[in-house]
PDB file of N, CA and C in Angstrom:
ATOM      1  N   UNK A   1     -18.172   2.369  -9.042  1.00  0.00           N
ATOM      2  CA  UNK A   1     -16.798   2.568  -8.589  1.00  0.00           C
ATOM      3  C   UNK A   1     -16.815   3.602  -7.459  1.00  0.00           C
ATOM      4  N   UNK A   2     -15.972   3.069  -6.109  1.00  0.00           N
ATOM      5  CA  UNK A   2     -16.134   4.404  -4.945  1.00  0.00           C
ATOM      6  C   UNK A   2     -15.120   5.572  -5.803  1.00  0.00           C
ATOM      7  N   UNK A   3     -15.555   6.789  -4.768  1.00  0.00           N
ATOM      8  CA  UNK A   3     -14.870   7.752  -4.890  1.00  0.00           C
ATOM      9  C   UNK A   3     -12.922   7.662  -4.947  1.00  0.00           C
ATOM     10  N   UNK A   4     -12.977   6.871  -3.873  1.00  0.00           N
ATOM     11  CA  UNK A   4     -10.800   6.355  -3.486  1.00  0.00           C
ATOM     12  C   UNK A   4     -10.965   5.864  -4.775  1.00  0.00           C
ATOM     13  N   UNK A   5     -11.803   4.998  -5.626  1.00  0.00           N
ATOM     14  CA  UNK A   5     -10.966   3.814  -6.207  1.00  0.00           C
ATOM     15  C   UNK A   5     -11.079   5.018  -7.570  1.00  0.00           C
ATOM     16  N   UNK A   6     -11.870   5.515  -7.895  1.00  0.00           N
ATOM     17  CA  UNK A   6     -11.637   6.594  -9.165  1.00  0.00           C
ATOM     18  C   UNK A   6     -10.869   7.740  -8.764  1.00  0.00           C
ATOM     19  N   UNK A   7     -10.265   8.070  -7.485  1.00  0.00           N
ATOM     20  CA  UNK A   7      -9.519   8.989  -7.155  1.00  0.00           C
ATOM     21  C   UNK A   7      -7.897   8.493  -7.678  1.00  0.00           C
ATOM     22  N   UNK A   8      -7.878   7.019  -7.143  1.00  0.00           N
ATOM     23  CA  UNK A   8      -6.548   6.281  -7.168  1.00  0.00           C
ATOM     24  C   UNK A   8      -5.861   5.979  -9.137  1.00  0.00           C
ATOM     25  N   UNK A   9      -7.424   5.740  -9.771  1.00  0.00           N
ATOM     26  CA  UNK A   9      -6.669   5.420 -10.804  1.00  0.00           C
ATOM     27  C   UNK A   9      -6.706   6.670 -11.201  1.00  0.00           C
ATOM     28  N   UNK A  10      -7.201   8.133 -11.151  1.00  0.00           N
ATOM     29  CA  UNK A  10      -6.280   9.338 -11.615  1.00  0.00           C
ATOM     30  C   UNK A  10      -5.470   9.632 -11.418  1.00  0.00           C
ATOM     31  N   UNK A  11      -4.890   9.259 -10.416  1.00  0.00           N
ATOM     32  CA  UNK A  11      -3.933   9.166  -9.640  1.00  0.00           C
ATOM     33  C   UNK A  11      -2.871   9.158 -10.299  1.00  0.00           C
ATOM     34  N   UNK A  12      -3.100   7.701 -10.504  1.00  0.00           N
ATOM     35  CA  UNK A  12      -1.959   6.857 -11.228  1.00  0.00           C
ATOM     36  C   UNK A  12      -1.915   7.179 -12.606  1.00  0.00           C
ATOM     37  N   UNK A  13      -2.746   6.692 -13.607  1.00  0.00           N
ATOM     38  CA  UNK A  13      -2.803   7.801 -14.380  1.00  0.00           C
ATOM     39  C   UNK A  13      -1.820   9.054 -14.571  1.00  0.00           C
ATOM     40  N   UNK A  14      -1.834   9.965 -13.590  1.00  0.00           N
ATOM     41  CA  UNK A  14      -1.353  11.360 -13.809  1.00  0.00           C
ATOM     42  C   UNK A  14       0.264  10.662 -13.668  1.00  0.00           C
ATOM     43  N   UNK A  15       0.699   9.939 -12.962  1.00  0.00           N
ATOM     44  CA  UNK A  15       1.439   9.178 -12.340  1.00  0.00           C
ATOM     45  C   UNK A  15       2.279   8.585 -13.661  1.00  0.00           C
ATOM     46  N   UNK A  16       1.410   7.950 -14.786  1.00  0.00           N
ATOM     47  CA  UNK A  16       2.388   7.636 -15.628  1.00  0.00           C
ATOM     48  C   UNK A  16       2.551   6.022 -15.699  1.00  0.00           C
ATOM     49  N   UNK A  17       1.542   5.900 -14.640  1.00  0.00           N
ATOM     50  CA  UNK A  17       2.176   4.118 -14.821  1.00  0.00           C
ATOM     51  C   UNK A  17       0.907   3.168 -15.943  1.00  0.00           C
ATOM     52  N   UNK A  18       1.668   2.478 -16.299  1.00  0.00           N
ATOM     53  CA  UNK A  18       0.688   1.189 -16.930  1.00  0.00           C
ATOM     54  C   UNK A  18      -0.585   0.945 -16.794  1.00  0.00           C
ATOM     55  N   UNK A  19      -0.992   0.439 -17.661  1.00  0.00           N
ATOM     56  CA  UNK A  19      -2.583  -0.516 -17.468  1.00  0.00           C
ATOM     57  C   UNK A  19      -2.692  -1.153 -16.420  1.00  0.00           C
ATOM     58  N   UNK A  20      -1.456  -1.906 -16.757  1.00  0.00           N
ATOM     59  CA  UNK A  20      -1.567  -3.189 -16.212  1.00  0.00           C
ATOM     60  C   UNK A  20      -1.006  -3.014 -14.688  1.00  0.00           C
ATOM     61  N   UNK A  21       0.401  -2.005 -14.907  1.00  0.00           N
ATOM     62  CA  UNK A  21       0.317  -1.794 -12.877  1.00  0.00           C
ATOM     63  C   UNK A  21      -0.689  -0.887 -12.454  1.00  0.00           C
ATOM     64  N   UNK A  22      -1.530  -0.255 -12.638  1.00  0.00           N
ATOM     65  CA  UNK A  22      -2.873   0.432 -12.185  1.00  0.00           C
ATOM     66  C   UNK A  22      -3.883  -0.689 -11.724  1.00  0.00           C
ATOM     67  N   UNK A  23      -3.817  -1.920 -12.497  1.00  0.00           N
ATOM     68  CA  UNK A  23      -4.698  -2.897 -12.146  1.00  0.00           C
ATOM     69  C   UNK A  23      -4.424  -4.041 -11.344  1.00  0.00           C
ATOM     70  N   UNK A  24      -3.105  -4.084 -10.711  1.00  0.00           N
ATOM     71  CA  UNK A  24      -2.284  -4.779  -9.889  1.00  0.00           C
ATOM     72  C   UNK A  24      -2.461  -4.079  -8.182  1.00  0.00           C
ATOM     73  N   UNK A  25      -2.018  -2.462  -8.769  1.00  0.00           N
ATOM     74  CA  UNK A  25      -2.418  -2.178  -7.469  1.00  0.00           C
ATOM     75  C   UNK A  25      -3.497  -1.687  -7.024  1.00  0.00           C
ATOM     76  N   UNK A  26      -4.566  -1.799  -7.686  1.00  0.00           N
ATOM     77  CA  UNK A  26      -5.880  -1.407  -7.307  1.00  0.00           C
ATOM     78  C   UNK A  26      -6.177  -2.507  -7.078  1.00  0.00           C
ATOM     79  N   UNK A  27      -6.068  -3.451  -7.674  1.00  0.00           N
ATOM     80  CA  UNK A  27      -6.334  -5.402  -6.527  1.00  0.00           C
ATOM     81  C   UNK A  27      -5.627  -5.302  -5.339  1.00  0.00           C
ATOM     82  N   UNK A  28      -4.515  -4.718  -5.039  1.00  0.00           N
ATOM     83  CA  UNK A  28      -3.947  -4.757  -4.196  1.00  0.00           C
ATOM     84  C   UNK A  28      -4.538  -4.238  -2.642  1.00  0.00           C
ATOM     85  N   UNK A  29      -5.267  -2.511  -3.092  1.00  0.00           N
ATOM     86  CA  UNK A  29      -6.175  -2.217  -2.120  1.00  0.00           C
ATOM     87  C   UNK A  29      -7.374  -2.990  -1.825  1.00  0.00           C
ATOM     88  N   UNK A  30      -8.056  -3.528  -2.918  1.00  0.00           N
ATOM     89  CA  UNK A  30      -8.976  -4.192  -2.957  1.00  0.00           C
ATOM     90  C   UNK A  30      -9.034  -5.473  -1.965  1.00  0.00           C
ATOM     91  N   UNK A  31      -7.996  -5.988  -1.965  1.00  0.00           N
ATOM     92  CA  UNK A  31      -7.538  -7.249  -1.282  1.00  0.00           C
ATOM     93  C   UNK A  31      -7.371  -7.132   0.232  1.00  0.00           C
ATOM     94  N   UNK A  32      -6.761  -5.230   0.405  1.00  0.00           N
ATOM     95  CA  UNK A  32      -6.666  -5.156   1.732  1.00  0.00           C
ATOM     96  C   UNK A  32      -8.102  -4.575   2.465  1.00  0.00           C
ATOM     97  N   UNK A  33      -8.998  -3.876   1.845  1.00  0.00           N
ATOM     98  CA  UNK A  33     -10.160  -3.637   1.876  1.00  0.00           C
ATOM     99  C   UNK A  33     -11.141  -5.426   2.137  1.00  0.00           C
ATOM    100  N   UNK A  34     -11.054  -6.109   1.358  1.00  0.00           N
ATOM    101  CA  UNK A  34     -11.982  -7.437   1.572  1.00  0.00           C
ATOM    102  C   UNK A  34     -10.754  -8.275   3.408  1.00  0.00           C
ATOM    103  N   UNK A  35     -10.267  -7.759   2.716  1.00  0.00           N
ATOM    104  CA  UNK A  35      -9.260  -8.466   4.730  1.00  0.00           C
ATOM    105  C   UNK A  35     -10.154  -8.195   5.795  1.00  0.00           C
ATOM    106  N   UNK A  36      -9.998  -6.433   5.563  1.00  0.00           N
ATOM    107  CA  UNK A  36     -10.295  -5.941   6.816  1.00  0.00           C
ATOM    108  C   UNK A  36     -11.941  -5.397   7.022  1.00  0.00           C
ATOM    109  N   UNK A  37     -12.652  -5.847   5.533  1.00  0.00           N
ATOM    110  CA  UNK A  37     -13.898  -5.607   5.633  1.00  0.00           C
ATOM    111  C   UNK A  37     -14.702  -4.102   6.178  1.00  0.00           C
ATOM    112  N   UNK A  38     -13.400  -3.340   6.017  1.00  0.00           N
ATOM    113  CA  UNK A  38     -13.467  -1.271   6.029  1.00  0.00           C
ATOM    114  C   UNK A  38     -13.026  -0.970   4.809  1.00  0.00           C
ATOM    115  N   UNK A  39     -13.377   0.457   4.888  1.00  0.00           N
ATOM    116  CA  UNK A  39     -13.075   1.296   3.757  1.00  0.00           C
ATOM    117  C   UNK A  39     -11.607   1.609   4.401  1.00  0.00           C
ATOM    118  N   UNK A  40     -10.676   1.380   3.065  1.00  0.00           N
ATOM    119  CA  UNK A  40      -8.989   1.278   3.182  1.00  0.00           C
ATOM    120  C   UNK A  40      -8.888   3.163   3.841  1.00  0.00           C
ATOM    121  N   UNK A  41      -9.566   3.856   3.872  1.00  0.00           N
ATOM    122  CA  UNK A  41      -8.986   5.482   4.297  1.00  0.00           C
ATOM    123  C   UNK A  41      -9.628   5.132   5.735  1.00  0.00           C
ATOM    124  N   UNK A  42      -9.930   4.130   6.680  1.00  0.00           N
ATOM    125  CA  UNK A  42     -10.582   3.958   7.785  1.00  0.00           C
ATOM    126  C   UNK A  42      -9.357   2.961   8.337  1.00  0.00           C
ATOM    127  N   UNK A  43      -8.487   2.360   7.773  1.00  0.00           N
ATOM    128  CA  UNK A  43      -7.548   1.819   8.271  1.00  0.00           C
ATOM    129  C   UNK A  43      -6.291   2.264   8.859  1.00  0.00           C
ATOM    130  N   UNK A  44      -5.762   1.973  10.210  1.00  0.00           N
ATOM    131  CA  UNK A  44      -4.234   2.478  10.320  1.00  0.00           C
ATOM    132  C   UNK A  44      -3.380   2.133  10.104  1.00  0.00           C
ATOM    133  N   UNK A  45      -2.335   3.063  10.015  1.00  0.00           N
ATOM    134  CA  UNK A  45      -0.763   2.122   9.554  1.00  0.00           C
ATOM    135  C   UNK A  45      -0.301   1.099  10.543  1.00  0.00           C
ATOM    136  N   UNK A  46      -0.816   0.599  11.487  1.00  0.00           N
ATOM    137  CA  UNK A  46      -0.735  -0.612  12.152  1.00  0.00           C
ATOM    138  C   UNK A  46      -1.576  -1.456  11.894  1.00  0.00           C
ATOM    139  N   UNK A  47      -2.664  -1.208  11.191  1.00  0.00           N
ATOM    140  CA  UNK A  47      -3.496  -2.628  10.517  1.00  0.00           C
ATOM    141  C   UNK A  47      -2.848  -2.856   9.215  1.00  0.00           C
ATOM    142  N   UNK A  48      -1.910  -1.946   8.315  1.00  0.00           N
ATOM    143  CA  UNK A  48      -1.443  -2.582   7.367  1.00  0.00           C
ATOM    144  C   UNK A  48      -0.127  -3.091   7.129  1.00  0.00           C
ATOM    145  N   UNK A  49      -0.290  -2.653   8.377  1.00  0.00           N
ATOM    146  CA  UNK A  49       1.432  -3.462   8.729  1.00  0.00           C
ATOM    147  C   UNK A  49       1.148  -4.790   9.020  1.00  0.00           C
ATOM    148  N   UNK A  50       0.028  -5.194   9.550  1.00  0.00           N
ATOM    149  CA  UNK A  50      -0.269  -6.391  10.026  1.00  0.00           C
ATOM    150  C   UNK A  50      -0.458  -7.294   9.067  1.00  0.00           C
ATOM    151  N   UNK A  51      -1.459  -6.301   8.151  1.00  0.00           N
ATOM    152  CA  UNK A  51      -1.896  -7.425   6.573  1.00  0.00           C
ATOM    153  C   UNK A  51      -0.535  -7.718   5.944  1.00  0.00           C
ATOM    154  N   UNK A  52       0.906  -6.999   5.782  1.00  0.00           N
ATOM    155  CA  UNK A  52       1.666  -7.101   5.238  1.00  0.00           C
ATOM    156  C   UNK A  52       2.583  -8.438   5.729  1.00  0.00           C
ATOM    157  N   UNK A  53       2.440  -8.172   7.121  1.00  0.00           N
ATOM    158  CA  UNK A  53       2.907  -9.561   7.759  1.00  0.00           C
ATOM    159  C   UNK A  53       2.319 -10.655   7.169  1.00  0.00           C
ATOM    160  N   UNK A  54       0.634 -10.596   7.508  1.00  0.00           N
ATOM    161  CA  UNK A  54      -0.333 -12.061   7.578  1.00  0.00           C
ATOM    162  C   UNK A  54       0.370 -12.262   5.910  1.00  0.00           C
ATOM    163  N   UNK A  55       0.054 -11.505   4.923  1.00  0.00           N
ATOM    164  CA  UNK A  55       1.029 -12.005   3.721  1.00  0.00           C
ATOM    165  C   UNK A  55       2.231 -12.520   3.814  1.00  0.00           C
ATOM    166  N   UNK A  56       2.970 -12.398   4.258  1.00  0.00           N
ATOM    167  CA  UNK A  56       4.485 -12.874   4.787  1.00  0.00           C
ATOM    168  C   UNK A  56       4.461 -14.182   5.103  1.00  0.00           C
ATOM    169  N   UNK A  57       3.647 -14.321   6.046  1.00  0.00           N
ATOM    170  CA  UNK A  57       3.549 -15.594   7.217  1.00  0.00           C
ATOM    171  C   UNK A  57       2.730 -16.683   6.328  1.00  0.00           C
ATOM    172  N   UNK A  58       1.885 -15.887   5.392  1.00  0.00           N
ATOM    173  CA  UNK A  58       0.809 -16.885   4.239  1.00  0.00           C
ATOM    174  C   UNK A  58       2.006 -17.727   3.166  1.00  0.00           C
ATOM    175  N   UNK A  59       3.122 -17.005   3.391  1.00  0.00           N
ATOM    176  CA  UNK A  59       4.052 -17.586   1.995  1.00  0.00           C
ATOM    177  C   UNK A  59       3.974 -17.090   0.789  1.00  0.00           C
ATOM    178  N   UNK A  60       3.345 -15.830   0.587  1.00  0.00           N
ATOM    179  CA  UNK A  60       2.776 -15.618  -0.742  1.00  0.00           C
ATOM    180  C   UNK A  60       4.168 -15.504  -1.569  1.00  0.00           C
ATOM    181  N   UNK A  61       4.073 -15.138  -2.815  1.00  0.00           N
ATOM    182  CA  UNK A  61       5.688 -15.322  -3.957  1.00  0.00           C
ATOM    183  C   UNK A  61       6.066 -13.810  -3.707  1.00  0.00           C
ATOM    184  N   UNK A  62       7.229 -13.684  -3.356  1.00  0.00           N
ATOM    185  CA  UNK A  62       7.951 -12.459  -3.495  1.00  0.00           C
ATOM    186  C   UNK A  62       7.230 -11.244  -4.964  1.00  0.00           C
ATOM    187  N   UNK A  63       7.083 -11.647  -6.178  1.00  0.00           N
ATOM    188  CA  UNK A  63       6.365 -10.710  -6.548  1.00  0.00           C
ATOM    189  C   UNK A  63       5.183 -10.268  -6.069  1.00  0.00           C
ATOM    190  N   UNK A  64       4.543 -11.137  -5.405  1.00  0.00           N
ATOM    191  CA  UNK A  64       2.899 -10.920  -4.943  1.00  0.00           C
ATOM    192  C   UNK A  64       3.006  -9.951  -4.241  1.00  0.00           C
ATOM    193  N   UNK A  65       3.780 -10.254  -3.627  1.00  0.00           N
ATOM    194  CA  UNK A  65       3.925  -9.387  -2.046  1.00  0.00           C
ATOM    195  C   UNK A  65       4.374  -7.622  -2.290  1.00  0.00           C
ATOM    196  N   UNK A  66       5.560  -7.714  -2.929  1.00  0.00           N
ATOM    197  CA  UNK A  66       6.177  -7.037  -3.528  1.00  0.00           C
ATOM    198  C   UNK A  66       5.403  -5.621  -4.198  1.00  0.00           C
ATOM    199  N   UNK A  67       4.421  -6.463  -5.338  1.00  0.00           N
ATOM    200  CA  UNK A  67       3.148  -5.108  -6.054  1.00  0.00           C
ATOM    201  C   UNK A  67       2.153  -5.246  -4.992  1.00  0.00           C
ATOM    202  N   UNK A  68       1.784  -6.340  -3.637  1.00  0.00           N
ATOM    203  CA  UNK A  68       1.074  -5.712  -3.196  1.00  0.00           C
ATOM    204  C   UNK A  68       1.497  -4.114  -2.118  1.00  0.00           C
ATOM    205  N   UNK A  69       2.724  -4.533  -2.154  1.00  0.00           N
ATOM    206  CA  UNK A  69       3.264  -3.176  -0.990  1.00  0.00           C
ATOM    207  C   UNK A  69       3.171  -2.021  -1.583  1.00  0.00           C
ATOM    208  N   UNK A  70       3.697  -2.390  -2.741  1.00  0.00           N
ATOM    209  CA  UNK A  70       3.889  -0.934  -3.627  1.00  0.00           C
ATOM    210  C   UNK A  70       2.770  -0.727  -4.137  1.00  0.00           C
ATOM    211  N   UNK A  71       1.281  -1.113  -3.858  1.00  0.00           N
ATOM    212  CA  UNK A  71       0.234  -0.946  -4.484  1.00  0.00           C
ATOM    213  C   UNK A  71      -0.290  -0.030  -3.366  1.00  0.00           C
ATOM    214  N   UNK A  72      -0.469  -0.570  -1.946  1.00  0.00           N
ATOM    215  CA  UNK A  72      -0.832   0.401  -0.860  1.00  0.00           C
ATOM    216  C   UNK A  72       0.176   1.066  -0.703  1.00  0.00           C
ATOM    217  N   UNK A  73       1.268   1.124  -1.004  1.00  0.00           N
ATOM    218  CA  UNK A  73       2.144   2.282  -0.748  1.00  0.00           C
ATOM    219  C   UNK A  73       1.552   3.729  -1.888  1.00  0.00           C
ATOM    220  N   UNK A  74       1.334   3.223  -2.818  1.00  0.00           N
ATOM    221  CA  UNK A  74       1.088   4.019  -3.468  1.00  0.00           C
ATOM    222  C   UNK A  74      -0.307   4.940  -3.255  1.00  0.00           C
ATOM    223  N   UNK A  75      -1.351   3.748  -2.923  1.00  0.00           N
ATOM    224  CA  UNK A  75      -2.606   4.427  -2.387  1.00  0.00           C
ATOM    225  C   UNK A  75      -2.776   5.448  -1.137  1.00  0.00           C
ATOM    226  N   UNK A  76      -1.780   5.080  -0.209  1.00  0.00           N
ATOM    227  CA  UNK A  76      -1.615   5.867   0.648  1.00  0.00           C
ATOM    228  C   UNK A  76      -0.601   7.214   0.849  1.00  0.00           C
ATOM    229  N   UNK A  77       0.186   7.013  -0.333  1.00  0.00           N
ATOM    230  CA  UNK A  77       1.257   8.146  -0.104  1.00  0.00           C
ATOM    231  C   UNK A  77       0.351   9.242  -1.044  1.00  0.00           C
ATOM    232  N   UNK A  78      -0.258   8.567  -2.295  1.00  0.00           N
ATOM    233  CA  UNK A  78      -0.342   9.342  -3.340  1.00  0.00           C
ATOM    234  C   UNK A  78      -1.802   9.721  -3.525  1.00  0.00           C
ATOM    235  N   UNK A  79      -2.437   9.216  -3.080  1.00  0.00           N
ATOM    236  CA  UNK A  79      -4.258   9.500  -2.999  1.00  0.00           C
ATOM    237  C   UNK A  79      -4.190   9.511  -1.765  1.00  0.00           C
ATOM    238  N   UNK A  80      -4.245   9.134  -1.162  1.00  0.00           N
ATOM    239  CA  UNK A  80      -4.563   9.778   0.829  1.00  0.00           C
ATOM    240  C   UNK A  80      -3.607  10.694   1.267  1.00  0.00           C
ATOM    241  N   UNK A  81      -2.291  10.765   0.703  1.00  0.00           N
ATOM    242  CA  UNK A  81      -1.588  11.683   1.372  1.00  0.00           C
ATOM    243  C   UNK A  81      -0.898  11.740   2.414  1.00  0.00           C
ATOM    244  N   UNK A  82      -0.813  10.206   2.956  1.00  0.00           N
ATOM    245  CA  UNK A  82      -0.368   9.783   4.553  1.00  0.00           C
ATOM    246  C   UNK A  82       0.852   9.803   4.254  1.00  0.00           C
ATOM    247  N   UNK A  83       1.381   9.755   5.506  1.00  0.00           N
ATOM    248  CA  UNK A  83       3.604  10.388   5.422  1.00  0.00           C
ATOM    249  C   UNK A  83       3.648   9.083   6.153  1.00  0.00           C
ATOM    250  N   UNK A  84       3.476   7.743   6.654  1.00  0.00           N
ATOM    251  CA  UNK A  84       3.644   7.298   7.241  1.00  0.00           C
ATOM    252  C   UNK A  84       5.162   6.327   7.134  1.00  0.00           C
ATOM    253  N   UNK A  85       5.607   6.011   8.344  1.00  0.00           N
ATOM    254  CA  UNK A  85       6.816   5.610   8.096  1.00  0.00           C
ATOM    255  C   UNK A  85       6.925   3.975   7.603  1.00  0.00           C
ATOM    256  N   UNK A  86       5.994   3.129   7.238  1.00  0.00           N
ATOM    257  CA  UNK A  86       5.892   1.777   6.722  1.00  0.00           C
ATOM    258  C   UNK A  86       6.565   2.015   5.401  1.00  0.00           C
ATOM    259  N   UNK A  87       5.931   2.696   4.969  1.00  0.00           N
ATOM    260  CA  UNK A  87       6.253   2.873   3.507  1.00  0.00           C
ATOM    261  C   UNK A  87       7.728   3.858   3.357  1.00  0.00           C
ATOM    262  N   UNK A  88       8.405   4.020   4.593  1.00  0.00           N
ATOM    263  CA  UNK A  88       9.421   4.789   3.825  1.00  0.00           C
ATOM    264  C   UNK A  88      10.782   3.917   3.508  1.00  0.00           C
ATOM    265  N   UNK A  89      11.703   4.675   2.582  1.00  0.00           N
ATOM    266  CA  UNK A  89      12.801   3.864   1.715  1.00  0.00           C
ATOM    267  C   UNK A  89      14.490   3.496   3.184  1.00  0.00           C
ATOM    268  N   UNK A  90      15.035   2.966   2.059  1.00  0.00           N
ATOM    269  CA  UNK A  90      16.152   1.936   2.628  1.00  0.00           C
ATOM    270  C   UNK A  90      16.772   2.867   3.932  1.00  0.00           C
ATOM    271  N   UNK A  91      16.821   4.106   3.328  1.00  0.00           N
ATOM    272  CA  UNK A  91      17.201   5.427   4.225  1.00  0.00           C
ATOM    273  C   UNK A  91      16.447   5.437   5.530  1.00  0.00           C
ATOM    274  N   UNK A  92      15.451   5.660   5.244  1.00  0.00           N
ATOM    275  CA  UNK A  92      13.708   6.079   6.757  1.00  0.00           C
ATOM    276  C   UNK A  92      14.621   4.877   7.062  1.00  0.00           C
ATOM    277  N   UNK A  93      14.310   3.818   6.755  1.00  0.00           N
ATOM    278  CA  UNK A  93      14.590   2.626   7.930  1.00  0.00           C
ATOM    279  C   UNK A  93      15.727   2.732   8.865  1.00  0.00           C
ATOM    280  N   UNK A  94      16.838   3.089   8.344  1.00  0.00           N
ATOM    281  CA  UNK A  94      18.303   2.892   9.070  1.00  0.00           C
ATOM    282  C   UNK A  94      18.436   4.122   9.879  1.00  0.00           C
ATOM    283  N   UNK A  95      17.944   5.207   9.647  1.00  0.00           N
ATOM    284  CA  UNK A  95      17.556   6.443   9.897  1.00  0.00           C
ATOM    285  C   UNK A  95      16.650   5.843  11.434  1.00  0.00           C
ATOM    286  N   UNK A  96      15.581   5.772  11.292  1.00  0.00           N
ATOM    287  CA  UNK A  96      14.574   5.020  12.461  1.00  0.00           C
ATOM    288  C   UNK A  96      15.211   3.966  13.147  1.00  0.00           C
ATOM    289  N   UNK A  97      16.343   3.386  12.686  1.00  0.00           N
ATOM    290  CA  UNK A  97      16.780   2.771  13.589  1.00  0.00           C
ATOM    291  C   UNK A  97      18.028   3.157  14.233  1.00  0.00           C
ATOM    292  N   UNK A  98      19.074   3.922  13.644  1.00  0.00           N
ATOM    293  CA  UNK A  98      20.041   4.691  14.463  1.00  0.00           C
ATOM    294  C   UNK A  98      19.019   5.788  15.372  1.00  0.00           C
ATOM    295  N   UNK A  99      17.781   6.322  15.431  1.00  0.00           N
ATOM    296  CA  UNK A  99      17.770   7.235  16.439  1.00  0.00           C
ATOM    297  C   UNK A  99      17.008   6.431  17.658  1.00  0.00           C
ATOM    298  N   UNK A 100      16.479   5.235  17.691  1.00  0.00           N
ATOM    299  CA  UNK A 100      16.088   4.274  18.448  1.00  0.00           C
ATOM    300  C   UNK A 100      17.337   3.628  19.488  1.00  0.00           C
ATOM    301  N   UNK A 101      18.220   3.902  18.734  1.00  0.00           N
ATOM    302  CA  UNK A 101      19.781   3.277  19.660  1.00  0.00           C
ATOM    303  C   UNK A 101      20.237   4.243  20.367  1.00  0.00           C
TER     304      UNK A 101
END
């Protein structure tokens, strides 16, 4: 097991969540890791914006998609520590878009 992926499930763990969502979203990195064929802390928030699309555009089922966001959302807010604005809520968005106008 790498270092991220035993970092992530203490993570989560400390975090409080499930078996079973610990093992949803650790496929989730996993999935974006075999995409992009890097280690997921070597990726930018514009390559996972992209994978989030190519999912989109693939058709995958609204839940798929759904724990996969919140799976790298989680890896990245909560084990890497990144502030990035992909992942921020209903607010960041409308917020980012009234100061764009």
């Amino acid at each position: 097991m790498s270092p991220l992926r035993a970092r992530m499930i203490e993570d989560m763990s400390l975090a409080g969540l499930a078996g079973g969502t610990q093992k949803i979203y650790a496929q989730a990195v996993y999935r974006l890791t075999a995409h992009y064929r890097r280690a997921p802390d070597q990726l930018s928030e514009d390559e996972v914006r992209r994978y989030l699309l190519d999912l989109r555009e693939r058709g995958v089922a609204r839940g798929t998609f759904k724990t996969s966001q919140y799976g790298l959302q989680f890896f990245y807010r909560h084990t890497l520590g990144q502030d990035w604005g992909l992942f921020g809520g209903k607010k960041d968005r409308l917020a980012a878009a009234e100061a764009a106008a």
